[in-house]
Protein backbone atom coordinates (compact mmCIF):
# COMPACT_ATOMS: atom_id res chain seq x y z
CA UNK A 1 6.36 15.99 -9.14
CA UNK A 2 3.95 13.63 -6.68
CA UNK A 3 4.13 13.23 -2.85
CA UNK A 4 3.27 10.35 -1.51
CA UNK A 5 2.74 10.24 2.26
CA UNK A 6 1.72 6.81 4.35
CA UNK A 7 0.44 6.54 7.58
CA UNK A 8 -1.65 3.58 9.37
CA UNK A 9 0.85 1.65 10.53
CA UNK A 10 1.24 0.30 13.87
CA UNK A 11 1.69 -3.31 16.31
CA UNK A 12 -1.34 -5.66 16.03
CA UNK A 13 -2.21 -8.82 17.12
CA UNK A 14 -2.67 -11.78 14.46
CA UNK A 15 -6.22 -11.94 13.21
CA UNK A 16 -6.45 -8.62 13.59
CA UNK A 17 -7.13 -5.61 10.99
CA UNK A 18 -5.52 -2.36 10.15
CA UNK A 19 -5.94 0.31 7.07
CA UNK A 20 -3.35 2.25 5.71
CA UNK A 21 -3.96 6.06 3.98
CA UNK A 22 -1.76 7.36 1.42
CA UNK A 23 -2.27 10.82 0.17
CA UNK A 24 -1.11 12.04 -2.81
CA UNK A 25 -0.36 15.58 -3.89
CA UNK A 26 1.24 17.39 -6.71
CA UNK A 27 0.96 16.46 -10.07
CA UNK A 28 -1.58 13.44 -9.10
CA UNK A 29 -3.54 13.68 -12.37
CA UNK A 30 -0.38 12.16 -14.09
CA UNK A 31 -0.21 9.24 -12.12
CA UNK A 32 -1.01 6.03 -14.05
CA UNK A 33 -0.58 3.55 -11.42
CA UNK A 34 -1.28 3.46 -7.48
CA UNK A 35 -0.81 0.72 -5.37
CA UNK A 36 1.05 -0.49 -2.15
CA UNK A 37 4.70 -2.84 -1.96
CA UNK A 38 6.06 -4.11 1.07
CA UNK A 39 9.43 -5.21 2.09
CA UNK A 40 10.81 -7.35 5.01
CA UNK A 41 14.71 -7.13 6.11
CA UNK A 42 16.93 -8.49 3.48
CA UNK A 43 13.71 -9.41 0.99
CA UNK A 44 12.93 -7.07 -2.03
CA UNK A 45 10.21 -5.49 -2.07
CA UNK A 46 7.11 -6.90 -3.32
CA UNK A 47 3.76 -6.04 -4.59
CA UNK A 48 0.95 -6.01 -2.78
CA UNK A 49 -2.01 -4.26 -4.84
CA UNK A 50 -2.16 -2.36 -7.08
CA UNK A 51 -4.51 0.11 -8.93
CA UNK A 52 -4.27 0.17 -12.80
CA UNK A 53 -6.78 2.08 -14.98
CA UNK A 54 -9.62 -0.58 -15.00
CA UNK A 55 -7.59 -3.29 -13.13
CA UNK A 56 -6.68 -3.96 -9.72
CA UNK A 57 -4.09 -6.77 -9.04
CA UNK A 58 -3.58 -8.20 -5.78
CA UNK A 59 -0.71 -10.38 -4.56
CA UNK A 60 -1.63 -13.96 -4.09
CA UNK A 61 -0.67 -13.95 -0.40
CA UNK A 62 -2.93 -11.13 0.73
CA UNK A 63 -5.53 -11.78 -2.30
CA UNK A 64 -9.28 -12.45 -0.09
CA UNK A 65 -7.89 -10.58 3.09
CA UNK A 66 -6.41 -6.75 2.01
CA UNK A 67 -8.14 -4.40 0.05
CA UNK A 68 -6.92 -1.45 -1.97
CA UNK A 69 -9.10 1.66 -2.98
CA UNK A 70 -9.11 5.03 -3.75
CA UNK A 71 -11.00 8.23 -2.99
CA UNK A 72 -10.48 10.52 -6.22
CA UNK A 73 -11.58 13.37 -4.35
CA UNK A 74 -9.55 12.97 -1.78
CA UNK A 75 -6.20 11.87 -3.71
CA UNK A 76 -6.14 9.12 -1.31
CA UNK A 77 -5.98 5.26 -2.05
CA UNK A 78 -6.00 2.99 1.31
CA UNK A 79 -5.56 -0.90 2.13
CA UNK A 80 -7.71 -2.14 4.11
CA UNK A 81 -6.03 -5.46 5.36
CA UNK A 82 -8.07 -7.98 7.81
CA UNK A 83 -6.55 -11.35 8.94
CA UNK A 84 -3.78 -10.14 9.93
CA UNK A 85 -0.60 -12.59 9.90
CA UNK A 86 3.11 -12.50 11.57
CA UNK A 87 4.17 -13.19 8.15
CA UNK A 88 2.39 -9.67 6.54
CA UNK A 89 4.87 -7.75 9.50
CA UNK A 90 6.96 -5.40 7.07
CA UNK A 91 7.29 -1.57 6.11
CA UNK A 92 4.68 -0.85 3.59
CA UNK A 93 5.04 1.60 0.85
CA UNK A 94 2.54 3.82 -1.09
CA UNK A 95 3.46 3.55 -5.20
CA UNK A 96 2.65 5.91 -7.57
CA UNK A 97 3.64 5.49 -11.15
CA UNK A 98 3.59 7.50 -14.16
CA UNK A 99 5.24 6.25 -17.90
CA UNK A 100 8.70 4.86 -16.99
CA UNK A 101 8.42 7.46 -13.80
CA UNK A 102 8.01 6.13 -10.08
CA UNK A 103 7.46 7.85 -6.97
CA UNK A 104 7.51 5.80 -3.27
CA UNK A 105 6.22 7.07 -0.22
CA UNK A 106 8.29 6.67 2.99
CA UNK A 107 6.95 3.67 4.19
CA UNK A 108 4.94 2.92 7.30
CA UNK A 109 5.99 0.01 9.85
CA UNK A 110 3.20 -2.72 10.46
CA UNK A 111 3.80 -5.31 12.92
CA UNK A 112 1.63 -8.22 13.43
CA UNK A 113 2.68 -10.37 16.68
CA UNK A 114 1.79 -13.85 17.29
C-alpha cells in the first residue's frame, strides 16, 4: 500500500509562484508513475505532470511555467509552478501509480486571484 500526502497549497496573487510537496510512504519502491492532476468544479480531472521512468510529461497549459521533481531520498516529488494564473485555481492531487494500480493523495486547494 502507498500514502500519498499533499501540502503547499494556499491563495496567491496572479504572477505569482507556489510549490507543492508530496510525500510518499509505504510500498514507494513499487510505484511506477508519480505525477500531479488537478481538477476544477464540475471538470475532470486532468494531468498536469507527470514522472515516468525516463520521461516527464507536462500538460500543455502549464508546460514552460510548473515544474515537477523528485527527491528519491526523500520519497518526495514537488511542482514548482511560477506564473501563476486565475485559470491554474483548482485542488491539486499527488498520483502515484503502479501496473493497473493507482493511489491519489487528498488534494491541496490552490487559489490564484486576479
Amino acid at each position: 500500500q502507498v500514502q500519498l500526502v499533499e501540502s503547499g497549497g494556499g491563495l496567491v496573487q496572479a504572477g505569482g509562484s507556489l510549490r507543492l510537496p508530496c510525500a510518499a510512504s509505504g510500498s514507494i519502491f513499487s510505484i511506477f508513475v508519480m505525477g500531479w492532476y488537478r481538477q476544477t468544479p464540475g471538470k475532470q480531472r486532468e494531468l498536469v505532470a507527470t514522472f515516468c521512468v525516463g520521461s516527464i510529461e507536462y500538460s500543455d497549459t502549464v508546460k514552460g511555467r510548473f515544474t515537477i521533481s523528485r527527491d528519491n531520498a526523500k520519497n518526495a516529488v514537488f511542482l514548482q509552478m511560477n506564473s501563476l494564473k486565475p485559470e491554474d485555481t483548482a485542488v491539486y492531487y499527488c498520483y502515484g501509480r503502479a501496473g493497473l494500480v493507482e493511489w491519489w493523495g487528498q488534494g491541496t486547494l490552490v487559489t490564484v486571484s486576479s
